[in-house]
C-alpha atoms as a PDB file:
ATOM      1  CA  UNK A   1      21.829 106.633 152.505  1.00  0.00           C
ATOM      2  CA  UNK A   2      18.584 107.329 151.050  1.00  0.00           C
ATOM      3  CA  UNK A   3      17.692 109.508 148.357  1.00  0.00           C
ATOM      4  CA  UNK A   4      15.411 112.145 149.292  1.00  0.00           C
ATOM      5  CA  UNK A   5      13.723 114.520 146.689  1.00  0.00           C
ATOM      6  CA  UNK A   6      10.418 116.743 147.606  1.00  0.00           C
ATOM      7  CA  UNK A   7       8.299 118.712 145.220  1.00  0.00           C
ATOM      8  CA  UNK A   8       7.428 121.942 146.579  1.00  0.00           C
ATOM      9  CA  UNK A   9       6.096 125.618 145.820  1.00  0.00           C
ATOM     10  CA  UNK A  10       8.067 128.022 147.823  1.00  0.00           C
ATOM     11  CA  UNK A  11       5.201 129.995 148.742  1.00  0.00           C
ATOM     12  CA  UNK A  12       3.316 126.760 150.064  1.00  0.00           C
ATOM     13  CA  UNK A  13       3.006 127.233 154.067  1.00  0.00           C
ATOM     14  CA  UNK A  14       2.470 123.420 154.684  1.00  0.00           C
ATOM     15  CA  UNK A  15       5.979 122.809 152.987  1.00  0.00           C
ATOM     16  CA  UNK A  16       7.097 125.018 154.889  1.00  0.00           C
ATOM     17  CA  UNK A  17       6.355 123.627 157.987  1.00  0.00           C
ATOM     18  CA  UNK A  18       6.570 120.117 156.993  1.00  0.00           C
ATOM     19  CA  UNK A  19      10.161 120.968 155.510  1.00  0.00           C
ATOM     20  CA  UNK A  20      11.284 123.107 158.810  1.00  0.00           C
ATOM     21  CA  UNK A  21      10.340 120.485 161.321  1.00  0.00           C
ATOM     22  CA  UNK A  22      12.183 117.711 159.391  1.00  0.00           C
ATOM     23  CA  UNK A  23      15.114 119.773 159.259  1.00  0.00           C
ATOM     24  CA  UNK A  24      14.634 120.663 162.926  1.00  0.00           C
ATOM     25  CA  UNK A  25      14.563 116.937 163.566  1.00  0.00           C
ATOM     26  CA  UNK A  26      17.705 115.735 161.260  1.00  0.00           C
ATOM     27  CA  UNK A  27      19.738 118.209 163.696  1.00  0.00           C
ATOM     28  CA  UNK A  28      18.145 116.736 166.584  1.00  0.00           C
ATOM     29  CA  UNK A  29      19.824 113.480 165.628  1.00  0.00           C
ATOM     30  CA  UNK A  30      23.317 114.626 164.165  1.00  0.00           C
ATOM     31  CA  UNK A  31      22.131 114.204 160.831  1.00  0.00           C
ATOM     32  CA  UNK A  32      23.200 116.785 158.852  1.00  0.00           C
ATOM     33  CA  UNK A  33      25.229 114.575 156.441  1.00  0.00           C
ATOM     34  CA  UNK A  34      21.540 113.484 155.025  1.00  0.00           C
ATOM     35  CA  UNK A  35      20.380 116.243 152.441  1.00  0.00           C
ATOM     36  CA  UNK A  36      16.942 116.992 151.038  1.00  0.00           C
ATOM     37  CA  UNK A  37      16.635 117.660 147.549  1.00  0.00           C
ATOM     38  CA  UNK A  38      14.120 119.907 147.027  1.00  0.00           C
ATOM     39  CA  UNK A  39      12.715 120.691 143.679  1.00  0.00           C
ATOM     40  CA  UNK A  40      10.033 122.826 141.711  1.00  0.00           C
ATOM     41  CA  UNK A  41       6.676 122.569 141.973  1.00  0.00           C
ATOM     42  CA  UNK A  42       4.897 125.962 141.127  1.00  0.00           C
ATOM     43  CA  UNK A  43       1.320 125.942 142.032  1.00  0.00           C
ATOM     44  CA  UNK A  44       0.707 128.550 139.422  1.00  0.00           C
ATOM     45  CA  UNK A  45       1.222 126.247 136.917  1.00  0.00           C
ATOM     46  CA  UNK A  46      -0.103 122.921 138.275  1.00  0.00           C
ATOM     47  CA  UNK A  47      -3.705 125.455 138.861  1.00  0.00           C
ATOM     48  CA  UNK A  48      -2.965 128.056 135.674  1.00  0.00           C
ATOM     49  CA  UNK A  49      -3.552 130.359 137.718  1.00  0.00           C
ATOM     50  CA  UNK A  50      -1.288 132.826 139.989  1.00  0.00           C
ATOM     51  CA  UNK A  51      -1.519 132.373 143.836  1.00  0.00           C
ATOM     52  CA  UNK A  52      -2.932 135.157 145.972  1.00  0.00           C
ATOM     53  CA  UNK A  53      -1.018 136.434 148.938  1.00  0.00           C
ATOM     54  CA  UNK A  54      -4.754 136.971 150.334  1.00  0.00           C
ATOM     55  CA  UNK A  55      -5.118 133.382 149.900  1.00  0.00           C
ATOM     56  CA  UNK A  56      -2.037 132.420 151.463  1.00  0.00           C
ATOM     57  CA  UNK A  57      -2.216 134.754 154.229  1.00  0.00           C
ATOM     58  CA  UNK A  58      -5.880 132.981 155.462  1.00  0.00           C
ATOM     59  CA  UNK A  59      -4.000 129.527 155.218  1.00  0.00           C
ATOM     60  CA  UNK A  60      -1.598 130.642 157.447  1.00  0.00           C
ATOM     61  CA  UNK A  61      -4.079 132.446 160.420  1.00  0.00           C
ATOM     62  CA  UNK A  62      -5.652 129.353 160.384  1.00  0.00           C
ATOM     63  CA  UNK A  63      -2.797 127.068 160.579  1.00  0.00           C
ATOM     64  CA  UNK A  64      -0.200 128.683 162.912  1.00  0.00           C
ATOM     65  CA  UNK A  65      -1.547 128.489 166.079  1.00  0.00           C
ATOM     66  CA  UNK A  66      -2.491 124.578 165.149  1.00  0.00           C
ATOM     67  CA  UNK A  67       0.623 123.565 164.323  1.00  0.00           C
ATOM     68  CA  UNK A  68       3.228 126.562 164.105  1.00  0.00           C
ATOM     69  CA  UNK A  69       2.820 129.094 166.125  1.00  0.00           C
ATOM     70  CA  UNK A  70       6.652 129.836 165.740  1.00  0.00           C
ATOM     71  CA  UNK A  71       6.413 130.121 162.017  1.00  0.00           C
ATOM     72  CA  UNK A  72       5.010 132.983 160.037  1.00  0.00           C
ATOM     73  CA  UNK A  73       5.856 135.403 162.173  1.00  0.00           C
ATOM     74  CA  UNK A  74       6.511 138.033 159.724  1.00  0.00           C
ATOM     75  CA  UNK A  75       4.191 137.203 156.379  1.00  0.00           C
ATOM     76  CA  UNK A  76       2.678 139.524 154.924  1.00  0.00           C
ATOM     77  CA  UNK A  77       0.295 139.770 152.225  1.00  0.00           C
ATOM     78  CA  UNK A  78       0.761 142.577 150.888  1.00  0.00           C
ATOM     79  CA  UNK A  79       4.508 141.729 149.566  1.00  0.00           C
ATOM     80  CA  UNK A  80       3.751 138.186 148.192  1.00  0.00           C
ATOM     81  CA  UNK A  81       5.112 137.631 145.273  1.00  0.00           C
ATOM     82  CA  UNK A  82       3.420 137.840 141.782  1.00  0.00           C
ATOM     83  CA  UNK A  83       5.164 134.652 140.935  1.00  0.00           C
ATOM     84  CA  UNK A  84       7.560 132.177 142.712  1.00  0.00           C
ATOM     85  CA  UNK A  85       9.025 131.150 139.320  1.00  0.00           C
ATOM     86  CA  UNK A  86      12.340 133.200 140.072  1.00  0.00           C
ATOM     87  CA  UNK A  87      12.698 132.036 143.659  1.00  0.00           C
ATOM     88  CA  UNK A  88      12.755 128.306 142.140  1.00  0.00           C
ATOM     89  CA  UNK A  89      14.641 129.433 139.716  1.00  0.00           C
ATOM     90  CA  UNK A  90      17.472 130.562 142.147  1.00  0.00           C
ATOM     91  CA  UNK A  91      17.154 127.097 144.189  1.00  0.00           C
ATOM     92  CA  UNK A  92      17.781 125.109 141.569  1.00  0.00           C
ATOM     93  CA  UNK A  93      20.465 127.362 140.367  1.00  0.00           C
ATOM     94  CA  UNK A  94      22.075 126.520 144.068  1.00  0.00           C
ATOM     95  CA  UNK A  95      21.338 122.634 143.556  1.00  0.00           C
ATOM     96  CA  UNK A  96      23.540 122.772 140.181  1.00  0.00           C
ATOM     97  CA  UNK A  97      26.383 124.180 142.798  1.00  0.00           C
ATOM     98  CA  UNK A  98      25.721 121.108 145.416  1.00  0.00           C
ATOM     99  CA  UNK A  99      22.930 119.869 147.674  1.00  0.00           C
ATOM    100  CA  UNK A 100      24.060 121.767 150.394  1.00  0.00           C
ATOM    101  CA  UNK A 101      23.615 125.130 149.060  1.00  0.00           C
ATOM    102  CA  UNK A 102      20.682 124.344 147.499  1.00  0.00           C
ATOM    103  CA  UNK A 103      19.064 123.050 150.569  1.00  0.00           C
ATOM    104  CA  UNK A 104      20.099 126.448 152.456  1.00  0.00           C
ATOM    105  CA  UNK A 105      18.805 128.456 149.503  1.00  0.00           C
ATOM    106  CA  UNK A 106      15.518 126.700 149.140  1.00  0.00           C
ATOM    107  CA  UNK A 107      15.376 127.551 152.941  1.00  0.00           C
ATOM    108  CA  UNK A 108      16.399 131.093 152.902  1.00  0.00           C
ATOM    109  CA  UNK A 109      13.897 132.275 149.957  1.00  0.00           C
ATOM    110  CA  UNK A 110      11.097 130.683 152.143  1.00  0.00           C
ATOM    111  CA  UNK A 111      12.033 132.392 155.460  1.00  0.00           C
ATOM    112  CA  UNK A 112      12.061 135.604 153.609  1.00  0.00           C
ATOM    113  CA  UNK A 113       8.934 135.161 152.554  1.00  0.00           C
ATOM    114  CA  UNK A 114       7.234 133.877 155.877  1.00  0.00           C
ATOM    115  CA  UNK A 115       9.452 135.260 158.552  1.00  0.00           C
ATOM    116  CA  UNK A 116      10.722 138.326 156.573  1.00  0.00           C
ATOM    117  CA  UNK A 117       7.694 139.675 154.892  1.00  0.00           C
ATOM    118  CA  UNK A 118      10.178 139.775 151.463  1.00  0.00           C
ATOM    119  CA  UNK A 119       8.798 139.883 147.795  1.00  0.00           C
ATOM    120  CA  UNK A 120      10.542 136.702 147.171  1.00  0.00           C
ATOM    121  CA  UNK A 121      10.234 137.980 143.066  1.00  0.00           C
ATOM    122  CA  UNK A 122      12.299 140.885 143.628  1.00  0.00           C
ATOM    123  CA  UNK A 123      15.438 141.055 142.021  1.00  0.00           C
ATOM    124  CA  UNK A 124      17.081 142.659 144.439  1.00  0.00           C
ATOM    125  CA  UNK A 125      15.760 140.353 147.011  1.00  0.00           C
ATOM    126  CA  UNK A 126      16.755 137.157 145.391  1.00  0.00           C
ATOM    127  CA  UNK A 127      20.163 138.891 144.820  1.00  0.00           C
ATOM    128  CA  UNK A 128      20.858 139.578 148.296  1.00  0.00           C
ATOM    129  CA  UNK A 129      20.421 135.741 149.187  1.00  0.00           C
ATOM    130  CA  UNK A 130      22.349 134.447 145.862  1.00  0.00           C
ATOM    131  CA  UNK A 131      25.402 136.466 147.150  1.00  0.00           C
ATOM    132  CA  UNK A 132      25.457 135.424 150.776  1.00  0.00           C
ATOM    133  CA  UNK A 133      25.547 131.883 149.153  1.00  0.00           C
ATOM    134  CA  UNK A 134      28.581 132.081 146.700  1.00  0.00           C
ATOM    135  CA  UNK A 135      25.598 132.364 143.905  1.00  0.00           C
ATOM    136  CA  UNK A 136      26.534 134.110 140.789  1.00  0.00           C
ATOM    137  CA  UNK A 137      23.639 133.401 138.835  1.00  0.00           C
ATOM    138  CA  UNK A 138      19.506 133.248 139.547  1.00  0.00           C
ATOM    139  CA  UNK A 139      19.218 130.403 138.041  1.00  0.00           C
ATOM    140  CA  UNK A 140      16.470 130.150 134.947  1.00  0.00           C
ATOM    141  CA  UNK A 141      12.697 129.546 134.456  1.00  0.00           C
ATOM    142  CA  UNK A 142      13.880 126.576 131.996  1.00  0.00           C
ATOM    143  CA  UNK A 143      15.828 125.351 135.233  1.00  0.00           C
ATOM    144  CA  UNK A 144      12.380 125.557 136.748  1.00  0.00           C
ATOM    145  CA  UNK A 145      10.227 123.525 134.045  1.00  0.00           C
ATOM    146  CA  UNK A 146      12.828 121.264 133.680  1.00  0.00           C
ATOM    147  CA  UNK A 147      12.006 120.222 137.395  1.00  0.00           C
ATOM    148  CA  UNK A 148       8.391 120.797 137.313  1.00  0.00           C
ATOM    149  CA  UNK A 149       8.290 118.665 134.540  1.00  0.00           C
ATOM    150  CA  UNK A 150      10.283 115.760 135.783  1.00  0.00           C
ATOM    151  CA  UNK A 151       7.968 115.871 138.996  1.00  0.00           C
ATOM    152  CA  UNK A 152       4.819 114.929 136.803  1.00  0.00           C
ATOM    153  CA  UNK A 153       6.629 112.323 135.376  1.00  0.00           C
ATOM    154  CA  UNK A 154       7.111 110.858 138.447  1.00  0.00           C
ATOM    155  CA  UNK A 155       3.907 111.433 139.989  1.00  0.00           C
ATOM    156  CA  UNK A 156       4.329 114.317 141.896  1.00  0.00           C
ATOM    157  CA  UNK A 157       0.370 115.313 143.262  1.00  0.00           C
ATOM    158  CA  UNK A 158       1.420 117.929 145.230  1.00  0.00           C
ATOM    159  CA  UNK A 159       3.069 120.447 147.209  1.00  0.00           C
ATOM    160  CA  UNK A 160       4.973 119.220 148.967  1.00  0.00           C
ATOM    161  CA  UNK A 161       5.332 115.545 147.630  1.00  0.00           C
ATOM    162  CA  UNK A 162       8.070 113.238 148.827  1.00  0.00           C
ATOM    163  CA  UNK A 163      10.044 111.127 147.006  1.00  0.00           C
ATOM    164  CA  UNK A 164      12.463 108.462 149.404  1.00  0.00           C
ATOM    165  CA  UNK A 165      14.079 106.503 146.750  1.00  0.00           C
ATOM    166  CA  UNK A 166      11.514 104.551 144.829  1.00  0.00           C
ATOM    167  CA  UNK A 167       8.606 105.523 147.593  1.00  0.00           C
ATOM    168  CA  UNK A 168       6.461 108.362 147.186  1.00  0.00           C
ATOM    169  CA  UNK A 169       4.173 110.251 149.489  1.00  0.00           C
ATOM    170  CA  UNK A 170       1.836 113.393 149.173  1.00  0.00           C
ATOM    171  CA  UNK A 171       2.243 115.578 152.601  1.00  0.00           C
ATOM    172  CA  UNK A 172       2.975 112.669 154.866  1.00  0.00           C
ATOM    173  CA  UNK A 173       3.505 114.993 157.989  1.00  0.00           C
ATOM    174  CA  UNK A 174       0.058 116.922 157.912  1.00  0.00           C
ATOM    175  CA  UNK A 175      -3.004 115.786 158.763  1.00  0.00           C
ATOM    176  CA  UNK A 176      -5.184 118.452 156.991  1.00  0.00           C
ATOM    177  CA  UNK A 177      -9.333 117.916 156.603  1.00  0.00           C
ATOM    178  CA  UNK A 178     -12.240 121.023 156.556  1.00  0.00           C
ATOM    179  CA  UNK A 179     -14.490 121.603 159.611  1.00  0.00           C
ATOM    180  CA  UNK A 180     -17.396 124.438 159.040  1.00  0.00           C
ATOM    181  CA  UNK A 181     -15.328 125.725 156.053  1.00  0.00           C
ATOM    182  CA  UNK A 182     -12.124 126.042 158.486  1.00  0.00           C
ATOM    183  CA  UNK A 183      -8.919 124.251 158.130  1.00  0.00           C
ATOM    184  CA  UNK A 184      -8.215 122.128 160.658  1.00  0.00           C
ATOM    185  CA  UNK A 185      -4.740 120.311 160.540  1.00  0.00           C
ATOM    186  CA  UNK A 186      -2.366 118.328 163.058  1.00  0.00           C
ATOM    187  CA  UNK A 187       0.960 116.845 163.033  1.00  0.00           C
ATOM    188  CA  UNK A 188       0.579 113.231 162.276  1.00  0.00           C
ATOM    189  CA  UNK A 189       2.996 111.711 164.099  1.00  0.00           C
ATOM    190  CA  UNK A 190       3.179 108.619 162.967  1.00  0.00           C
ATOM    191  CA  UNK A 191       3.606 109.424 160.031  1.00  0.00           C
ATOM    192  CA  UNK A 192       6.107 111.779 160.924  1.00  0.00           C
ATOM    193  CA  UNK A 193       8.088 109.035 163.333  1.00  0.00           C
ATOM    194  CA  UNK A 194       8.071 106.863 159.939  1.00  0.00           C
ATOM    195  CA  UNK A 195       9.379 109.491 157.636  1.00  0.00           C
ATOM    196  CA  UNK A 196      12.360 110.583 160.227  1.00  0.00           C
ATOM    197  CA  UNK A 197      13.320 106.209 160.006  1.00  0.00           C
ATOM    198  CA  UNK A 198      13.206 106.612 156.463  1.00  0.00           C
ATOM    199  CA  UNK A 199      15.185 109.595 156.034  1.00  0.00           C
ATOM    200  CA  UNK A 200      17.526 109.309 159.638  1.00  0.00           C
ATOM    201  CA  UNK A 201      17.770 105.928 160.794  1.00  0.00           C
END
């Protein structure tokens, strides 16, 4: 069974959907015995700078009805959070428990972000989803750096960057380029067909 690690910022939106289809397709094929690891990559640190929910929130008009028209539904901008530092922090606090939880956890902070509209750096927030997951602790920023900074030592470019044992790829589902200053982006499905053998077969 193949090792499968991804860097990722939670509040990336092509992670998002690049993690939700893959997920969508591993139950597609009975594969839920195959985890994902997935691990910290905070864009705030890779650009020393914090990411604006403005910012974010143009990404996504631009991208949903390409690619995810499902997805998003409930974003808004006005409650991004200040940081994502504690939402890693929390995820990798669930990966110490086991893959499984961490996996649901990494999911459940990003769906209250996008589909909820949640300030995923509210304490209260990040509570709620610790407890429906068994989670007595949030898990710690040194948790976080401690991830962040094994994912430059292995390469990591990106969010999100893949890791399938000793391969490694930058966004292999997306197909993202500029046109008149707009994004345009499409499933490459190829690629994706190759990273579902990789991960499934």
């Amino acid at each position: 069974m193949p090792k499968i690690e991804i860097y990722a910022d939670v509040v990336c939106p092509f992670a998002y959907v690049g993690l939700t289809r893959l997920m969508e397709k591993r139950a597609s094929l009975g594969r839920d015995d195959v985890h994902l690891q997935i691990r910290s990559w905070p864009l705030e640190l890779v650009n020393n700078e914090p990411v604006e929910g403005i910012f974010i929130g143009h990404e996504i008009d631009e991208i949903a009805p390409q690619i995810a028209p499902d997805l998003f539904t409930g974003f808004r901008a006005a409650n991004f959070p200040a940081s994502s530092m504690p939402s890693l922090a929390l995820t990798a606090a669930a990966y110490d428990l086991d893959d499984q939880t961490g996996e649901k956890v990494a999911m459940a902070v990003r769906r209250a972000l996008f589909e909820n509209g949640q300030d995923v750096a509210d304490t209260a927030v990040l509570q709620a989803i610790a407890e429906q997951h068994g989670l007595t602790s949030l898990g710690t920023e040194d948790q976080v750096l401690s991830e962040y900074t094994r994912g430059q030592e292995r390469g990591a470019v990106g969010s999100p960057h893949f890791f399938i044992d000793d391969d490694s790829q930058f966004c292999p589902v997306l197909d993202i380029s500029k046109v008149d200053g707009h994004l345009k982006v499409n499933v490459d499905q190829p690629a994706m067909d190759e990273l579902i053998n990789r991960c499934f077969a």
